[in-house]
Protein backbone atom coordinates (compact mmCIF):
# COMPACT_ATOMS: atom_id res chain seq x y z
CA UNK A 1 47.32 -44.32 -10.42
CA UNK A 2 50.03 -42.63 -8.56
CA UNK A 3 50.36 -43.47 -4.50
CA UNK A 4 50.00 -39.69 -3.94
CA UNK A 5 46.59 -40.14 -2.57
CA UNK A 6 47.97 -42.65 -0.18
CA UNK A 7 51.61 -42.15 1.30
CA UNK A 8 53.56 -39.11 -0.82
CA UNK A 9 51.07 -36.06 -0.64
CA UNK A 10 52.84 -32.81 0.83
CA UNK A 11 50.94 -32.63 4.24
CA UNK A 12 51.05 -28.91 4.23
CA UNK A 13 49.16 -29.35 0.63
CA UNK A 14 46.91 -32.04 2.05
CA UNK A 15 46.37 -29.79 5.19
CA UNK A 16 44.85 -27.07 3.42
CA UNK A 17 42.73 -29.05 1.17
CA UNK A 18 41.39 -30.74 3.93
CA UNK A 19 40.54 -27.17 6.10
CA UNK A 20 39.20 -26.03 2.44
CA UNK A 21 36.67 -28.82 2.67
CA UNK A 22 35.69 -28.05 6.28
CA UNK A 23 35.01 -24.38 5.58
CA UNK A 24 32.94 -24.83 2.59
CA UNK A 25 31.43 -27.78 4.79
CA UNK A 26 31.04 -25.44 8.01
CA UNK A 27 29.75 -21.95 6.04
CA UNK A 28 26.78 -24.32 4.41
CA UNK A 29 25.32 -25.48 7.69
CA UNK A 30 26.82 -28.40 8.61
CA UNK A 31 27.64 -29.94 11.76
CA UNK A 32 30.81 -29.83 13.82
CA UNK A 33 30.92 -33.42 13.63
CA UNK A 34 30.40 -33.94 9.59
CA UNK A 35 33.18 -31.38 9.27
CA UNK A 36 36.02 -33.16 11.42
CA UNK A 37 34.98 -36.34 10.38
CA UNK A 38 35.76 -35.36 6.72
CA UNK A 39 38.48 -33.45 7.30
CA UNK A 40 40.22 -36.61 8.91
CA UNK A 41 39.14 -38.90 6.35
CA UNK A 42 40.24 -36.68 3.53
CA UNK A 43 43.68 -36.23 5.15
CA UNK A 44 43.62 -39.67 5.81
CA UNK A 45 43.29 -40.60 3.00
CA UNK A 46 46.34 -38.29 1.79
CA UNK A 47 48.94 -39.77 4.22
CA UNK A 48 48.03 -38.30 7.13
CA UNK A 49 47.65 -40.17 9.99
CA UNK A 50 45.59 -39.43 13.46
CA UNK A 51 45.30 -35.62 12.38
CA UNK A 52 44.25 -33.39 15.05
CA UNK A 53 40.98 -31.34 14.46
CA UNK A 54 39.47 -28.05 16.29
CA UNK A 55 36.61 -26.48 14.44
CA UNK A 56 35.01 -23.41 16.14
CA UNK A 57 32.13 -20.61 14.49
CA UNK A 58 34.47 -18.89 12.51
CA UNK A 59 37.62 -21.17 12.69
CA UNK A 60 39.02 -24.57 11.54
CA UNK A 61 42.75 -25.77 12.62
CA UNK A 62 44.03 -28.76 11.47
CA UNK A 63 47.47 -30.22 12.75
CA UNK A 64 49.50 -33.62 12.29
CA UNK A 65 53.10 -34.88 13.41
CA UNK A 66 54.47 -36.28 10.32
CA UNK A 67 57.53 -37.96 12.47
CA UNK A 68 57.83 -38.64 16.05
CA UNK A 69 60.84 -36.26 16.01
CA UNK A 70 59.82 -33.05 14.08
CA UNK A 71 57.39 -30.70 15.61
CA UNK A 72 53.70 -30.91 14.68
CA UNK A 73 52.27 -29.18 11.45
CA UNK A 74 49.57 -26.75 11.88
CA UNK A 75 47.51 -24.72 9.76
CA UNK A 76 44.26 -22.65 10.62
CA UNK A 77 42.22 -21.36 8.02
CA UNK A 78 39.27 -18.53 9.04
CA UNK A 79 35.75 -19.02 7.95
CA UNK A 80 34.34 -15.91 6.71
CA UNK A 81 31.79 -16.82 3.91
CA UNK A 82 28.12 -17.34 5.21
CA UNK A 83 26.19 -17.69 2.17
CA UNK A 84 23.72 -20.86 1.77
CA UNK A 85 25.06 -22.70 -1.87
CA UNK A 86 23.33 -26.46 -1.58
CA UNK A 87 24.84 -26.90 -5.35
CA UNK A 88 28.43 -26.42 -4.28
CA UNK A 89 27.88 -28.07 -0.73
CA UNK A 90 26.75 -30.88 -3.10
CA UNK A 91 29.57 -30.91 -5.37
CA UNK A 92 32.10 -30.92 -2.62
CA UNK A 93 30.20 -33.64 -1.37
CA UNK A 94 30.76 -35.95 -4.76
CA UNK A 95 34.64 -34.26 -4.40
CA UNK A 96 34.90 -36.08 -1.21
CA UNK A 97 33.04 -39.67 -2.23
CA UNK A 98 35.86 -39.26 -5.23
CA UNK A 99 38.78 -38.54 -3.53
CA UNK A 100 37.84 -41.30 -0.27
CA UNK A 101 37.12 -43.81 -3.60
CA UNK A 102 41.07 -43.03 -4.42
CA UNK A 103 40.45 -42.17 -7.78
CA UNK A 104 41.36 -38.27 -7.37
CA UNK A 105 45.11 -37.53 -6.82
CA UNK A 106 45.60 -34.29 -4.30
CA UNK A 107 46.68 -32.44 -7.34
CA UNK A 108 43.60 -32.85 -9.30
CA UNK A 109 41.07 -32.71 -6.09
CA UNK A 110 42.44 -29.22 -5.36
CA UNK A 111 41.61 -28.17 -8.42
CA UNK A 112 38.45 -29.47 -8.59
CA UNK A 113 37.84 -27.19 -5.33
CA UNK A 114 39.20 -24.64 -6.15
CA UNK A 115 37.15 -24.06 -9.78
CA UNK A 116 33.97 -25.51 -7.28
CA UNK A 117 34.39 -22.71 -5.05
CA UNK A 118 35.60 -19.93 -7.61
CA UNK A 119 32.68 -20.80 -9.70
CA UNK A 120 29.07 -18.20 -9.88
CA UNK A 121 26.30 -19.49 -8.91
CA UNK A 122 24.28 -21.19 -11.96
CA UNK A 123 21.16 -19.35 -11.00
CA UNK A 124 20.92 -15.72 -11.57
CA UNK A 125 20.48 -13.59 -8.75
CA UNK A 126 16.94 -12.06 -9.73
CA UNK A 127 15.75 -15.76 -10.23
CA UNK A 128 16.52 -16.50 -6.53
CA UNK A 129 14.58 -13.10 -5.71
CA UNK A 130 11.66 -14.51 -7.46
CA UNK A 131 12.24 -17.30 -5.79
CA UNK A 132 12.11 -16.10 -2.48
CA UNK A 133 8.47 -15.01 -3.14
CA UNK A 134 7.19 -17.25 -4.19
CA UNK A 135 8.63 -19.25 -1.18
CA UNK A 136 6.54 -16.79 0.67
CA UNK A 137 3.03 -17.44 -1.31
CA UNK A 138 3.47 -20.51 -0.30
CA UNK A 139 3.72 -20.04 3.11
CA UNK A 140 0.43 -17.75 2.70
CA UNK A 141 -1.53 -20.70 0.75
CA UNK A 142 -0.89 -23.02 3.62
CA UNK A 143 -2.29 -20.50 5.93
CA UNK A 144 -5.35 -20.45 3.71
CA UNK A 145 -4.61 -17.09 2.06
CA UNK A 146 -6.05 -16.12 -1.01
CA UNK A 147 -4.39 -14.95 -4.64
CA UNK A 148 -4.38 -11.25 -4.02
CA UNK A 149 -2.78 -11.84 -0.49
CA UNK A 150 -0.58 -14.31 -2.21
CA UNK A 151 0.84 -11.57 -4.73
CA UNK A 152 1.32 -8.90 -1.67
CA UNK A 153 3.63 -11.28 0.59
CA UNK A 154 5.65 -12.29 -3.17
CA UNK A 155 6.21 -8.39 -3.83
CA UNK A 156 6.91 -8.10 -0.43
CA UNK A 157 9.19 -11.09 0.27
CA UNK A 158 10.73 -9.79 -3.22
CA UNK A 159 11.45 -6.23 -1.78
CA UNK A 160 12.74 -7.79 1.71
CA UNK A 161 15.55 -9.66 -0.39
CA UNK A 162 16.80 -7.01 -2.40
CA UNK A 163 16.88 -4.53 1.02
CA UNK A 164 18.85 -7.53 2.46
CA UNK A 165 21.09 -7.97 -0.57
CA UNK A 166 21.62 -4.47 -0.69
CA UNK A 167 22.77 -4.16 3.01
CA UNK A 168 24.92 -7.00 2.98
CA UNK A 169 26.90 -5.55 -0.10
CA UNK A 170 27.52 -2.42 2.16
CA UNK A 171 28.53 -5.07 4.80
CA UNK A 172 26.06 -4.45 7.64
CA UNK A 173 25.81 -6.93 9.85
CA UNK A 174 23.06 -9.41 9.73
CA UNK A 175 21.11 -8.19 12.90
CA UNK A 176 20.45 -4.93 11.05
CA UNK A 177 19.31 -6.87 7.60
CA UNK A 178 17.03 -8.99 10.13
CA UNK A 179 15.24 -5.46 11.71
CA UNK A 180 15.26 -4.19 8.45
CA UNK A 181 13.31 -7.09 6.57
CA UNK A 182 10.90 -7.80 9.64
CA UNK A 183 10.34 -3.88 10.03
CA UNK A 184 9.26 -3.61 6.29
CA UNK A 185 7.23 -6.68 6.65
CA UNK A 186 4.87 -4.82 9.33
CA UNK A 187 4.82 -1.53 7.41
CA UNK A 188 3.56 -3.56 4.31
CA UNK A 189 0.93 -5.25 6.00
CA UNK A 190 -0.44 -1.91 7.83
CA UNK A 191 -0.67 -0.69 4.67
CA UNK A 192 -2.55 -3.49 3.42
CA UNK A 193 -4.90 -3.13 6.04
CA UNK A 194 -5.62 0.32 5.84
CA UNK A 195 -6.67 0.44 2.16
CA UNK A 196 -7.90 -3.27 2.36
CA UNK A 197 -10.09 -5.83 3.63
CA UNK A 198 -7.67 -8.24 2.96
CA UNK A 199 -5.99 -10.01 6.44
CA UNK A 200 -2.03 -8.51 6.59
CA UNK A 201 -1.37 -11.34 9.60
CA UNK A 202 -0.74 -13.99 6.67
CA UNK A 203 1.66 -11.48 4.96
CA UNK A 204 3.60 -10.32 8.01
CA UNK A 205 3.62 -14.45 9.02
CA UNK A 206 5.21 -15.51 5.45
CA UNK A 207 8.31 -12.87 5.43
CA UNK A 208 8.66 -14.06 9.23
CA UNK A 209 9.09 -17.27 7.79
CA UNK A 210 11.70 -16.20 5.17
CA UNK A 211 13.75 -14.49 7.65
CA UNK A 212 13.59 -17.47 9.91
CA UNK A 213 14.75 -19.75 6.75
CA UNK A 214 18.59 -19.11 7.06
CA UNK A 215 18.82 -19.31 10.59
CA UNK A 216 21.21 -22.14 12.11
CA UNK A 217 18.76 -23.63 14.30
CA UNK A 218 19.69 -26.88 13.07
CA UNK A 219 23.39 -26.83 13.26
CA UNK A 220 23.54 -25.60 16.27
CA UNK A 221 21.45 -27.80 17.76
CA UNK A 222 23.43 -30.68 16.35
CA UNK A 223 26.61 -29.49 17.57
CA UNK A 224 25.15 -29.12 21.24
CA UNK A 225 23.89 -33.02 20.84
CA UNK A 226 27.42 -34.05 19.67
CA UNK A 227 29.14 -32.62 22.15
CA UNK A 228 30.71 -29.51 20.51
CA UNK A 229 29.95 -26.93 22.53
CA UNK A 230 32.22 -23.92 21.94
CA UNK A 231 30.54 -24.29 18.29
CA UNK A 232 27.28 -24.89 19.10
CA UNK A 233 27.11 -21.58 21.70
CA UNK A 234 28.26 -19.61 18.81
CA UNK A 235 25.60 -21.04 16.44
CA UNK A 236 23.06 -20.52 18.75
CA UNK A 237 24.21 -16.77 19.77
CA UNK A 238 23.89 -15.79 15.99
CA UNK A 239 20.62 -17.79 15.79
CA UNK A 240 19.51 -16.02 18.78
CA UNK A 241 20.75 -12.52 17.32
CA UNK A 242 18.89 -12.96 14.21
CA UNK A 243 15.44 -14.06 15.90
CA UNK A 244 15.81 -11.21 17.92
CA UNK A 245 15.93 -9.16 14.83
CA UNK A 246 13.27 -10.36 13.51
CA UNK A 247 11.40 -9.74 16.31
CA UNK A 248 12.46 -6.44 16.92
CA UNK A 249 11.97 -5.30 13.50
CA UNK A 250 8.11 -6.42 13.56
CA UNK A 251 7.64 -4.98 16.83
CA UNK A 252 9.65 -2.22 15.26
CA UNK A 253 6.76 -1.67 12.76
CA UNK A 254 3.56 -1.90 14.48
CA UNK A 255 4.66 1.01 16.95
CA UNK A 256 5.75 2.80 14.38
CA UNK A 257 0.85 1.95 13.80
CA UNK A 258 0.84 3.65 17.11
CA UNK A 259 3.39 6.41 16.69
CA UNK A 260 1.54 7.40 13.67
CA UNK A 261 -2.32 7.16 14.46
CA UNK A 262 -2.62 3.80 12.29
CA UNK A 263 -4.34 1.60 14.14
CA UNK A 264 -3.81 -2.16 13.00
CA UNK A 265 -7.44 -3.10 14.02
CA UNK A 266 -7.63 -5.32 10.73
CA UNK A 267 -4.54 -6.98 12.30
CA UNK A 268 -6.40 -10.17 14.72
CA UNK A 269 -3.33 -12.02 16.81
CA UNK A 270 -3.78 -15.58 15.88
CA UNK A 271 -6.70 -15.27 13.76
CA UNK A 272 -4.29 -16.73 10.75
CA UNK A 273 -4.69 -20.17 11.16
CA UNK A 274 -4.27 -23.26 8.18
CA UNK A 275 -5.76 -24.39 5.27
CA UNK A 276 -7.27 -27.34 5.04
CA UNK A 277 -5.11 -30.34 4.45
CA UNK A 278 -4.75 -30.26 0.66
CA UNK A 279 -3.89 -26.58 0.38
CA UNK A 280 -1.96 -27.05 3.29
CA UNK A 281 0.31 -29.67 1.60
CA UNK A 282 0.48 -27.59 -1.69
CA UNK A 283 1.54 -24.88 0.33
CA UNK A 284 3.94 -26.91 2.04
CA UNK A 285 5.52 -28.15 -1.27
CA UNK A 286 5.98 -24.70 -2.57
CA UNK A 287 7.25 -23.82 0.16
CA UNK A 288 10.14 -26.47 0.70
CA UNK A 289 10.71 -26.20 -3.23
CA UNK A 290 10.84 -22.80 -3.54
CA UNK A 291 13.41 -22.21 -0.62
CA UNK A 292 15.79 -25.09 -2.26
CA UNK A 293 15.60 -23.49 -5.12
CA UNK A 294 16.44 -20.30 -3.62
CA UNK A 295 19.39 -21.75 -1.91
CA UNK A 296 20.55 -23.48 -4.94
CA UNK A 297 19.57 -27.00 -4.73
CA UNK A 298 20.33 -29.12 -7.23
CA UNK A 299 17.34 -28.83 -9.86
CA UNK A 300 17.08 -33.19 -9.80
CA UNK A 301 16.17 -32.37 -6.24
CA UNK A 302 13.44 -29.89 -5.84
CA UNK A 303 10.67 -31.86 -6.98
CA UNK A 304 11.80 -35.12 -4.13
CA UNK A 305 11.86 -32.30 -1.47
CA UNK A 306 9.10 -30.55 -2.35
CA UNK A 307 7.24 -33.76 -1.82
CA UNK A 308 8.98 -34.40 1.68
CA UNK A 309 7.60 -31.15 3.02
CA UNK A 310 4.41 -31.41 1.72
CA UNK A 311 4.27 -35.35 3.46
CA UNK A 312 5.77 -33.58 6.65
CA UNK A 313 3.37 -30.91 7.06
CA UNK A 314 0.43 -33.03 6.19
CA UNK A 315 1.58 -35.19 9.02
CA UNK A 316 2.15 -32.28 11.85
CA UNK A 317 -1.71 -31.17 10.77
CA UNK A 318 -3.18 -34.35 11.28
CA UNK A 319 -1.64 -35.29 14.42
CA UNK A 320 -2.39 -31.54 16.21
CA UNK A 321 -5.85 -32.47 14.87
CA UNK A 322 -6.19 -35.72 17.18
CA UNK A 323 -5.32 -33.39 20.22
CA UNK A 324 -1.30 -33.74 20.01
CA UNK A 325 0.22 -30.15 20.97
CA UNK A 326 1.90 -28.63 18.08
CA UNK A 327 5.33 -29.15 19.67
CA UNK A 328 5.14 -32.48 19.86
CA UNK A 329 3.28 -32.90 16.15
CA UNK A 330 6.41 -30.81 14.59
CA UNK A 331 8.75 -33.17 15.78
CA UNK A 332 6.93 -36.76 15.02
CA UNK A 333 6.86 -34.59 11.44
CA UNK A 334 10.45 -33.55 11.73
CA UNK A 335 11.28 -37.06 12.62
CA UNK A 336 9.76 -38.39 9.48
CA UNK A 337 11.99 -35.82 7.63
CA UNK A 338 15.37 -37.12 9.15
CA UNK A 339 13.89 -40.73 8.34
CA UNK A 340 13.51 -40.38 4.57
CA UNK A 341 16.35 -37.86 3.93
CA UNK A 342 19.03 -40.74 4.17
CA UNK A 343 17.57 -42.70 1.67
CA UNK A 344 16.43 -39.98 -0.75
CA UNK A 345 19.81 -38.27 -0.31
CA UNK A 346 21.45 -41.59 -1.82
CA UNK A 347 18.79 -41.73 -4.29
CA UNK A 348 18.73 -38.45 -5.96
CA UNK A 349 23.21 -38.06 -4.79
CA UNK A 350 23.32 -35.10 -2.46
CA UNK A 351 24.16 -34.49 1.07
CA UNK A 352 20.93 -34.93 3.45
CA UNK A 353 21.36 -31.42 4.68
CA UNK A 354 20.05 -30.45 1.10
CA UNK A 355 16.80 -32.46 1.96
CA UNK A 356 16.54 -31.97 5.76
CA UNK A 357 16.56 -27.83 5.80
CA UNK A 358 14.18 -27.34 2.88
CA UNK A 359 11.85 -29.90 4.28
CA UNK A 360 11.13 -28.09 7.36
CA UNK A 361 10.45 -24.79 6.58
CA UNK A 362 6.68 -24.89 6.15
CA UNK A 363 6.97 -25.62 9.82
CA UNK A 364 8.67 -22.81 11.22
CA UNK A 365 6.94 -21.00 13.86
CA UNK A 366 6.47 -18.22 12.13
CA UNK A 367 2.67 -17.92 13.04
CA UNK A 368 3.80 -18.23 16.71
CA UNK A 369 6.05 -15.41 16.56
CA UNK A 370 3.80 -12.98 14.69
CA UNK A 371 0.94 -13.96 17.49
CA UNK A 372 3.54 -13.07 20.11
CA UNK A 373 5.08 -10.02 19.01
CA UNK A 374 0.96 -8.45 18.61
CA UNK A 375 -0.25 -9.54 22.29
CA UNK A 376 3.01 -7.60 23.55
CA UNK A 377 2.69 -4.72 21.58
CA UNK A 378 -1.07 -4.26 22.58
CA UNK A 379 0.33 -4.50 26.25
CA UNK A 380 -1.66 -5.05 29.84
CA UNK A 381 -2.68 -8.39 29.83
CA UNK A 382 -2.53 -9.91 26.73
CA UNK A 383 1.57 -8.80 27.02
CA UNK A 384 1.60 -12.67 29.10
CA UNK A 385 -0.04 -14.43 26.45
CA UNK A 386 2.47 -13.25 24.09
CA UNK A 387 5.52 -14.06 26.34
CA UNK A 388 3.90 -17.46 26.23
CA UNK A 389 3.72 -17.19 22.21
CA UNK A 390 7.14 -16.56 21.83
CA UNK A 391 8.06 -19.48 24.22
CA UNK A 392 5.80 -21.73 21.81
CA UNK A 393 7.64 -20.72 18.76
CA UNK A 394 10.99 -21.31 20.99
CA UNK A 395 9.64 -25.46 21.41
CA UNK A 396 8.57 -25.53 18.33
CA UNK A 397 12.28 -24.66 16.95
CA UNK A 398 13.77 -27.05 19.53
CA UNK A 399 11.40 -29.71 18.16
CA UNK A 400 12.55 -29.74 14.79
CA UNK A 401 16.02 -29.50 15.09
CA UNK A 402 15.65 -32.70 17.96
CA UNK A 403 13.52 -34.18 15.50
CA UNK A 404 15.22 -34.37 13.04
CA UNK A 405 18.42 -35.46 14.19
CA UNK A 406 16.63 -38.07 16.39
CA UNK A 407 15.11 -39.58 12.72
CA UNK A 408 18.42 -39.47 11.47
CA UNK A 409 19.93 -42.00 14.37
CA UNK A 410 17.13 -44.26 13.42
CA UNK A 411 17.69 -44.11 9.84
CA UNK A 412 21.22 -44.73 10.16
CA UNK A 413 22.08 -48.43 8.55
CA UNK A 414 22.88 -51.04 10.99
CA UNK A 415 25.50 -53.13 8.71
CA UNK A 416 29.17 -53.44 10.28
CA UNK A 417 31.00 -50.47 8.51
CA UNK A 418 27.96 -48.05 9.59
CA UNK A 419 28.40 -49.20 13.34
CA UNK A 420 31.76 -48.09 12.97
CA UNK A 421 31.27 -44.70 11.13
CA UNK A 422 28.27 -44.04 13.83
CA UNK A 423 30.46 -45.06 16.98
CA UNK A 424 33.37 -42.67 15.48
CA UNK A 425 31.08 -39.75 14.94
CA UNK A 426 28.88 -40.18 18.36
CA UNK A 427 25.74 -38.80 15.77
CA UNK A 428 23.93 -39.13 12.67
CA UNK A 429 25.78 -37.77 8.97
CA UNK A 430 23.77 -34.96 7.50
CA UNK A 431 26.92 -34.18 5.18
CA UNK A 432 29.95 -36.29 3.93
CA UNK A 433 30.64 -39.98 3.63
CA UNK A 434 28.55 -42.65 6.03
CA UNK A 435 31.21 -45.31 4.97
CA UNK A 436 35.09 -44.59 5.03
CA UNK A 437 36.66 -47.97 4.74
CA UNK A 438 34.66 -49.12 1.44
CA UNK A 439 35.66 -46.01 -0.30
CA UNK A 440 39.49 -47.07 0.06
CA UNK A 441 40.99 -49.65 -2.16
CA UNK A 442 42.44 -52.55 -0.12
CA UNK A 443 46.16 -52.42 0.61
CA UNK A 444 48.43 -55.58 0.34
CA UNK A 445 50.84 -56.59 3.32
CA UNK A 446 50.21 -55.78 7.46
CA UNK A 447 47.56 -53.99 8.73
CA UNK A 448 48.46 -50.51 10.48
CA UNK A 449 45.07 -49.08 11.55
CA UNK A 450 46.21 -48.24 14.59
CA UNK A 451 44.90 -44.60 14.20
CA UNK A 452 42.82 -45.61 11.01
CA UNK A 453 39.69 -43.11 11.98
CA UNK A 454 37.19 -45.60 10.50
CA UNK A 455 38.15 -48.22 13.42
């Protein structure tokens, strides 16, 4: 094999594969510290040594001195591309375990990337529509919905997508997509209870649920534990931004009840509650399976996560049920989740973001912010008990992303090299190699690890 990969790659080559890495890295969720901890181990790996990383919301800038004498080399690269893909976030991932393994010469690992990232999607886009409702079926089975209502929140979560996808293609920004899908969420479940008897608060609580799905709550989160901060404000500010339009949208729609003489009295704040445990868990499992499919998880995957999310919700359900508050039940659940996503992430070979996001859907707090959003709009008194909704389904956000993270630091292994990785990175690996050093062949002669990143 040539020594390309080691001491003779062009750096301003190996520079921009390694900020190519990041942003396909950074636009698919992952933290601040999984990005600059691959970038420096690719471009390690490629010559480079101690590079210097900065990774913001929308940027990554990557600079090394290549002599003492000559001025530093820096190239920034913008991250614009926002869309969830778990099957090329897993691919890059394999990329990465290849090139660290220093069996992929630069050459050949940027053109891997480059046909990774060029590539359509394998799923057609009307199979991730379908997807998307039935992500939301599931949601209403776990809430102990029945068939009809079932069908109502698929067409609907179905129409929300296609709205969305149509929107972004005209490039509105995603605050308006949010109002738009929560807003046709209420006015499909007024209508539902006006010419039904069937209950519209499952229906409105499922497309909460979707909308919630691609919010950064987790990232961000992560980021803030880790000690990026720039990164994780801007995370939280779009999370924020989107919840709000959620919530605005849905509020949006039952005054629009009021503005019109249709009084929601079908419409019962709270009166959604679960299943019982079984459904609950088959809920849950069509639920986490249907949204990896939708953000296209590996197929060898969906089946394992499905699984974890049914386990997770089971457990959340039976702890609230020995008098636990539902905050703290979400995150012994979420905990459980960042526990098993290591070792099923090795198992089944993809990145334990692919597992961890997935698993915790069913446990959004979409239930909490429907319950909030109709105490304030009936207004007087009951506007308190919805402020105190909304700050429910705030903790119960908080909990999972904490949770999860907090499961991975236990599940992290304990041998030598994963001290090392874990001391380096100051937090648990969701995405990219846990081990640098045993990827790298050994090298003959005296040891300069001086500014080896693995040390």
């Amino acid at each position: 094999m040539s020594h390309e990969s080691r001491e003779g790659a062009d750096p301003d080559l190996a520079l921009d594969f390694s900020l190519r890495v990041g942003e396909v890295l950074l636009s698919s969720g992952a933290g601040a510290a999984d990005v600059v901890a691959t970038m420096r181990a690719v471009s390690w790996q490629y010559g480079l040594r101690a590079a210097d990383v900065d990774v913001t919301f929308t940027s990554l800038s990557m600079s090394v001195r290549t002599r003492s004498e000559d001025p530093p080399v820096l190239q920034v690269r913008q991250v614009i591309r926002r869309v969830i893909d778990y099957d090329h976030l897993t691919q890059v991932d394999r990329l990465v375990a290849d090139v660290l393994g220093g069996s992929v010469d630069l050459r050949e690992a940027r053109t891997r990337l480059g046909r990774i990232v060029s590539s359509p999607p394998k799923t057609p886009r009307w199979a991730i529509t379908l997807g998307w409702g039935v992500m939301c079926a599931g949601v209403v089975l776990l809430l102990g919905g029945n068939v009809a209502v079932m069908v109502i929140a698929f067409a609907s979560a179905a129409c929300i997508d296609r709205l969305q996808l149509t929107m972004s293609r005209r490039r509105l920004p995603a605050f308006y997509q949010q109002v738009a899908g929560g807003m046709l969420a209420a006015v499909v479940a007024l209508q539902v209870s006006s010419a039904t008897t069937l209950d519209p608060s499952r229906i409105v609580t499922a497309n909460i649920v979707m909308l919630l799905a691609g919010i950064g709550f987790m990232g961000a989160l992560q980021d803030a534990l880790t000690g990026f901060y720039v990164t994780a404000g801007a995370r939280a500010t779009e999370a924020l931004m989107a919840t709000a339009g959620i919530i605005a949208g849905v509020s949006g729609g039952l005054s629009l009840a009021h503005v019109l003489g249709q009084e929601p009295a079908k419409i019962v704040p709270g009166a959604s509650g679960f299943g019982d445990l079984p459904v609950v868990a088959l809920g849950s499992a069509i639920c986490a399976g249907a949204f990896a499919f939708a953000t296209y998880a590996p197929s060898r995957a969906l089946l394992p996560i499905a699984v974890v999310g049914a386990v997770a919700m089971v457990v959340a359900r039976t702890i609230t049920g020995e008098g636990i508050t539902q905050a703290w039940a979400t995150a012994v659940a979420a905990v459980f989740v960042g526990l098993v996503s290591y070792g099923l992430a090795r198992h089944t070979r993809i990145p334990p973001l692919v597992v961890v996001i997935p698993a915790v859907v069913p446990m959004l707090p979409g239930l909490s912010i429907y319950r909030g959003l109709a105490l304030l709009n009936q207004g007087g008194a009951r506007a308190s008990e919805g402020l105190l909704a909304l700050v429910a389904a705030a903790s119960i956000a908080i909990a999972l992303a904490s949770g999860v993270l907090f499961g991975g630091y236990v599940a992290q292994p304990l041998a030598r090299e994963a001290r090392k990785v874990e001391a380096r990175l100051s937090g648990p690996r969701l995405v990219g190699p846990l081990s640098l050093r045993s990827h790298r062949p050994r090298r003959k002669g005296p040891r300069q690890d001086d500014n080896d990143p693995s040390v």
